[in-house]
Structure formats: C-alpha cells, structure tokens
N, C-alpha and C. Protein backbone atom coordinates (compact mmCIF):
# COMPACT_ATOMS: atom_id res chain seq x y z
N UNK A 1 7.62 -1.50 16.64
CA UNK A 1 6.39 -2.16 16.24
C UNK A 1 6.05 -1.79 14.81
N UNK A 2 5.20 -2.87 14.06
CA UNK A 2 5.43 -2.37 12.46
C UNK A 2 4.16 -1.81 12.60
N UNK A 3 4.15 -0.82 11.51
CA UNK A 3 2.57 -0.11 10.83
C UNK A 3 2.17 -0.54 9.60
N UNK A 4 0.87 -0.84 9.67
CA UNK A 4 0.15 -1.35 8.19
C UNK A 4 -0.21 0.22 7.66
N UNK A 5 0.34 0.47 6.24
CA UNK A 5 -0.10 1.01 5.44
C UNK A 5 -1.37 1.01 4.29
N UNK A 6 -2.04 1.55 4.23
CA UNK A 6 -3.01 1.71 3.28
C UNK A 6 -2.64 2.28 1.99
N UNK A 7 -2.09 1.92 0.90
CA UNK A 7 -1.81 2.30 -0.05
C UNK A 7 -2.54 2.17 -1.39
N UNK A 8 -3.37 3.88 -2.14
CA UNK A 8 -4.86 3.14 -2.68
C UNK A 8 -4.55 4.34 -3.89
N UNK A 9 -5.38 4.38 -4.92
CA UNK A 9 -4.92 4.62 -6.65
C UNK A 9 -3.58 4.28 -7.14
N UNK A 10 -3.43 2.95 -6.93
CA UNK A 10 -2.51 2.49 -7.86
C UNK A 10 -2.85 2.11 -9.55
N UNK A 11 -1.82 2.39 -9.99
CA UNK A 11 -2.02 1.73 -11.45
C UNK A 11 -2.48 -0.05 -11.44
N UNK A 12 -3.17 0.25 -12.49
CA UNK A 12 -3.77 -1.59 -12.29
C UNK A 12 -2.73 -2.21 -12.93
N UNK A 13 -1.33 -1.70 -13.36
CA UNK A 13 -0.63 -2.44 -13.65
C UNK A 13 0.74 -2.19 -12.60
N UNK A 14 0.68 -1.66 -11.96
CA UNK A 14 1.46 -1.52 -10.64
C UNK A 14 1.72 -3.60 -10.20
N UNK A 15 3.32 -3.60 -9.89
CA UNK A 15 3.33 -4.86 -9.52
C UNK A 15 4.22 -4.90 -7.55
N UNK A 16 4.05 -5.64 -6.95
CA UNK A 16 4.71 -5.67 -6.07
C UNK A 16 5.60 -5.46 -5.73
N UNK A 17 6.57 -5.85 -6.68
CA UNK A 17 8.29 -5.73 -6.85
C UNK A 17 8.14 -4.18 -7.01
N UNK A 18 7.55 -3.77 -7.85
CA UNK A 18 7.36 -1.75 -8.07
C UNK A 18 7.11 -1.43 -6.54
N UNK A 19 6.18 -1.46 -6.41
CA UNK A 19 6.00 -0.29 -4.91
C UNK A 19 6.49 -0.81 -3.81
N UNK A 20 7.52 -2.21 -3.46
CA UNK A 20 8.25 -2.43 -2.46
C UNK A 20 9.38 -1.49 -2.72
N UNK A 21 9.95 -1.15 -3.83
CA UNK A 21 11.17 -0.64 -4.47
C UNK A 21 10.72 0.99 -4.18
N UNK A 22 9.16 1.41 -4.18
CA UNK A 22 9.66 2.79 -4.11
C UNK A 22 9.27 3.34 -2.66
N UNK A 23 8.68 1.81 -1.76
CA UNK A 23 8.53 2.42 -0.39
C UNK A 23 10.12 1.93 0.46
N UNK A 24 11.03 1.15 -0.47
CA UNK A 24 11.98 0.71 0.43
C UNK A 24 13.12 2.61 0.35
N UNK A 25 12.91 3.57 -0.20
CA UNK A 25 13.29 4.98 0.05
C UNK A 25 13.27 5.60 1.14
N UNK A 26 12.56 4.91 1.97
CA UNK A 26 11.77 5.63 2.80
C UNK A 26 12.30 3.94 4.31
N UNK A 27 12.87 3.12 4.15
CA UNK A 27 13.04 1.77 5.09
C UNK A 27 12.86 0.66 4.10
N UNK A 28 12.65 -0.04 5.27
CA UNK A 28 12.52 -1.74 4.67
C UNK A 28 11.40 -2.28 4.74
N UNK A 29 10.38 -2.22 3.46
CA UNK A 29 9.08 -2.79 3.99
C UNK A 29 9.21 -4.12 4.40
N UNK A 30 8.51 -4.62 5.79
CA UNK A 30 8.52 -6.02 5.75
C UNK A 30 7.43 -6.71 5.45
N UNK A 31 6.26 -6.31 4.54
CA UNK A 31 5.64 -6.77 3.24
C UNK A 31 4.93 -6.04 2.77
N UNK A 32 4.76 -6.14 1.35
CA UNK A 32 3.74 -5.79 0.59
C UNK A 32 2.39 -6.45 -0.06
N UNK A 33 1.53 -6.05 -0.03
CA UNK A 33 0.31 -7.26 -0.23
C UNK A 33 -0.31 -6.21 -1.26
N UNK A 34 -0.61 -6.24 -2.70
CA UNK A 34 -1.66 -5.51 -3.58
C UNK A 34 -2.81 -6.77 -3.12
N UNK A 35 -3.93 -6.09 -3.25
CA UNK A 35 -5.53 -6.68 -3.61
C UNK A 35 -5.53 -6.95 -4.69
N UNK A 36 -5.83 -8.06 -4.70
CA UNK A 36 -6.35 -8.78 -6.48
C UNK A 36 -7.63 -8.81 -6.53
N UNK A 37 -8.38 -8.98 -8.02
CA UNK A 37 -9.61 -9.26 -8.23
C UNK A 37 -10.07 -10.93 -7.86
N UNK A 38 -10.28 -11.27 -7.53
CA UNK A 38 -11.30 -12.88 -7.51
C UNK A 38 -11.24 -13.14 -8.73
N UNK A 39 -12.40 -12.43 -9.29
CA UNK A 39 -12.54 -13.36 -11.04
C UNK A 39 -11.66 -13.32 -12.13
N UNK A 40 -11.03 -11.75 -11.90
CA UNK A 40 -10.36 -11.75 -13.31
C UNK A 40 -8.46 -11.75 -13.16
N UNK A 41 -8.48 -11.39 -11.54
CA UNK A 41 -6.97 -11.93 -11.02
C UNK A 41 -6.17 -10.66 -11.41
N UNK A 42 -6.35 -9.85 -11.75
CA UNK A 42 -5.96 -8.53 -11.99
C UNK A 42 -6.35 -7.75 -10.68
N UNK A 43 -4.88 -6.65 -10.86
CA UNK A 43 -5.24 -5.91 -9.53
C UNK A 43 -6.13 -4.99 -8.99
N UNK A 44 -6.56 -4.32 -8.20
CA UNK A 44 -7.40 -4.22 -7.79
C UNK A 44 -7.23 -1.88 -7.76
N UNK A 45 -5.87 -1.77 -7.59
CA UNK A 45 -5.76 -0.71 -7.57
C UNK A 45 -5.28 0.00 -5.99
N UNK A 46 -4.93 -0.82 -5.10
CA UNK A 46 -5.25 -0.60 -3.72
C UNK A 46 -4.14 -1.62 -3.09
N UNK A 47 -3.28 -1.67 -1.82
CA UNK A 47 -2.72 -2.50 -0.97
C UNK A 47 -2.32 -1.72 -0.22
N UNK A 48 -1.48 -2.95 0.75
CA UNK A 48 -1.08 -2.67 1.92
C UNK A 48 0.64 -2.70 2.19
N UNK A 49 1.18 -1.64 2.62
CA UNK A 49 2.53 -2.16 2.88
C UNK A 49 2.73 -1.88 4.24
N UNK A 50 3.78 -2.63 4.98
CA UNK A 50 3.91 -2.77 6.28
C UNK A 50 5.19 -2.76 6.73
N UNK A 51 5.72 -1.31 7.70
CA UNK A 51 7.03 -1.33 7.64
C UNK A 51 7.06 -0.95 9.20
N UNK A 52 8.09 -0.32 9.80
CA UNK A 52 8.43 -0.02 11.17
C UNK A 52 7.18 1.06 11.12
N UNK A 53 6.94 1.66 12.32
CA UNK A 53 6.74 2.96 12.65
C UNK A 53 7.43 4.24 12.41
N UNK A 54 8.34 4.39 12.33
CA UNK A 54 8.98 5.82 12.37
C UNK A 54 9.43 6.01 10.82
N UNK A 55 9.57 4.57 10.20
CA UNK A 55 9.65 4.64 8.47
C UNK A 55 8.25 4.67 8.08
N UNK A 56 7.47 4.03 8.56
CA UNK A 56 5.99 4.30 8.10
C UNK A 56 6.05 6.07 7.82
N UNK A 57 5.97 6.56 8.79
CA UNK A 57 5.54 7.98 9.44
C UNK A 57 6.49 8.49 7.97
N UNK A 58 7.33 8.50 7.93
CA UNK A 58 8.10 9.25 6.93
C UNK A 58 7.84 8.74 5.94
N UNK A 59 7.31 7.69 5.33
CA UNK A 59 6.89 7.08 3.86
C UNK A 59 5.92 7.95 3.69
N UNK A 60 5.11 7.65 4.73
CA UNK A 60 3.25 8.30 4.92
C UNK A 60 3.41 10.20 4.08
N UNK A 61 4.33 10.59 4.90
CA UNK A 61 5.20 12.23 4.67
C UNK A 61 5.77 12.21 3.10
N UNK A 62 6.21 11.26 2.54
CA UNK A 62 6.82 11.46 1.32
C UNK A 62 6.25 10.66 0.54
N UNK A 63 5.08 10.15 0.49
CA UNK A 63 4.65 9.59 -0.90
C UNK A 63 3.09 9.69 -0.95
N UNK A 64 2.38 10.53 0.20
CA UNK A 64 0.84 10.91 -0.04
C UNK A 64 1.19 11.63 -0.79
N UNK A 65 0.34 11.16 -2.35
CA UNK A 65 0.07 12.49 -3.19
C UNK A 65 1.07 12.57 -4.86
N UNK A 66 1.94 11.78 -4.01
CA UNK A 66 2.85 12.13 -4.95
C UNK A 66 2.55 10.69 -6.33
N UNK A 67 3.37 11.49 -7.58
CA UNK A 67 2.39 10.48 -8.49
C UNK A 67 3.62 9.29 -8.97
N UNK A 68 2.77 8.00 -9.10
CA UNK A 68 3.88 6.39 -9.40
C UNK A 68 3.13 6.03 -10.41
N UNK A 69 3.46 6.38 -11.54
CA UNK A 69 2.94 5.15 -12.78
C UNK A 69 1.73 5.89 -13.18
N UNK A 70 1.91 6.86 -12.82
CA UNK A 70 0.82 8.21 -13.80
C UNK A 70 -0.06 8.39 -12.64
N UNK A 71 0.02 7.86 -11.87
CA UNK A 71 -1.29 8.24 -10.73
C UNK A 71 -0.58 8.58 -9.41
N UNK A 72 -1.55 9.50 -8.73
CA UNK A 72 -0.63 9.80 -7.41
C UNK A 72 -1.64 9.21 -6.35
N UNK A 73 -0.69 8.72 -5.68
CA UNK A 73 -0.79 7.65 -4.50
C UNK A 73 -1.60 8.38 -3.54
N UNK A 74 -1.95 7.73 -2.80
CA UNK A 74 -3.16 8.45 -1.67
C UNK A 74 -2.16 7.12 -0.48
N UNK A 75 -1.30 7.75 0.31
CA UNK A 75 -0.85 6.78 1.52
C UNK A 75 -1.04 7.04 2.89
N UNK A 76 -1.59 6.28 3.98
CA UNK A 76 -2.27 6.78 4.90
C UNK A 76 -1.97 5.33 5.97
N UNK A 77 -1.93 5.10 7.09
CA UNK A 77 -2.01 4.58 8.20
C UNK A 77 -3.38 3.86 8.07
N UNK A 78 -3.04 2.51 7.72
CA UNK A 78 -4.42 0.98 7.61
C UNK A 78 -5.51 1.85 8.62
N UNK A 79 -6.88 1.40 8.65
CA UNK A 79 -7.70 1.34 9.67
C UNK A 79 -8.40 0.13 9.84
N UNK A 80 -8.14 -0.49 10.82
CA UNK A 80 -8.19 -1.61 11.49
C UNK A 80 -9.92 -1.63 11.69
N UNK A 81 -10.66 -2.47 10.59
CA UNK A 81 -12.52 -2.69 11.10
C UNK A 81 -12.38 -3.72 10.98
N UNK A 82 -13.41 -4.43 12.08
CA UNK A 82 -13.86 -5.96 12.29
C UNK A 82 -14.93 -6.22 10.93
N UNK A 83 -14.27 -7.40 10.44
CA UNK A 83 -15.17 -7.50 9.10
C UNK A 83 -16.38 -8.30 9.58
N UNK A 84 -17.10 -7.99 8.56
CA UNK A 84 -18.54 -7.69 9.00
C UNK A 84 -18.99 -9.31 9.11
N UNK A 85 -20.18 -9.48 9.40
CA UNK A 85 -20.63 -10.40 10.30
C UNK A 85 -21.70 -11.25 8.68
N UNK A 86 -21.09 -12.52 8.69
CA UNK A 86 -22.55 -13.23 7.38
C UNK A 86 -23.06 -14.11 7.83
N UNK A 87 -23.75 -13.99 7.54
CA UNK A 87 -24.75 -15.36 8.32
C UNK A 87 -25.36 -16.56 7.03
C-alpha cells in the first residue's frame, strides 16, 4: 500500500524532477506533487511524495533533517484532515 509523504522547507526553487531524483534513493516514488502559489505560481516551499510503505519508512529515516538545496528537509508521514467546511 503506498504512503503519502509530507515533505516541507523546501527551497522555493526546488523543482519536481529534483526531489523525485533524491527520494527515488530511497524506491520509486509513484508521485510527486510540490504546492504552488495561486497568484504568483511559484512554489510554495512544501509537497507531497508518495511511495510504497516500507520505502516511505526508510526515505522518512534518511532524509528528515538532512539538508537539499541549502535547506534541510523536515520529512514525515502526510496527516490525513477533512478540509474544512465553507459555506
């Protein structure tokens, strides 16, 4: 079963092709999604990558902390909240 990753202080110039390449060390992500801005379409600093479980677990082990593009990564297991309610 795959695990969504939370992957957050990225460089705002961090591109997709980059952090698929340095979580595929660790497996095969089967995607990567950065957050973009709305207005200005620039990134956001923050995404998600999504790989097996047992490569998750060992990505999670080898790249919290450690630094990509001058900043060190904060990587952690998604948490799943029901988005909020607008009326």
């Amino acid at each position: 079963m795959a695990t969504s990753l939370y992957v957050g202080n990225l460089s705002f110039s961090s591109t997709q092709s980059g952090v698929e390449a340095l979580f595929a060390q660790y497996g095969t992500p089967i995607s990567v999604n950065l957050i973009m801005d709305r207005v200005t379409g620039r990134p956001r600093g923050f995404g998600f990558v999504e790989m097996e479980e047992g490569e998750a677990r060992n990505a999670i082990a080898g790249l919290n902390g450690v630094e990509f593009e001058g900043r060190a990564l904060r990587v952690n297991e998604a948490e799943k909240r029901p988005a909020p309610r607008r009326w």
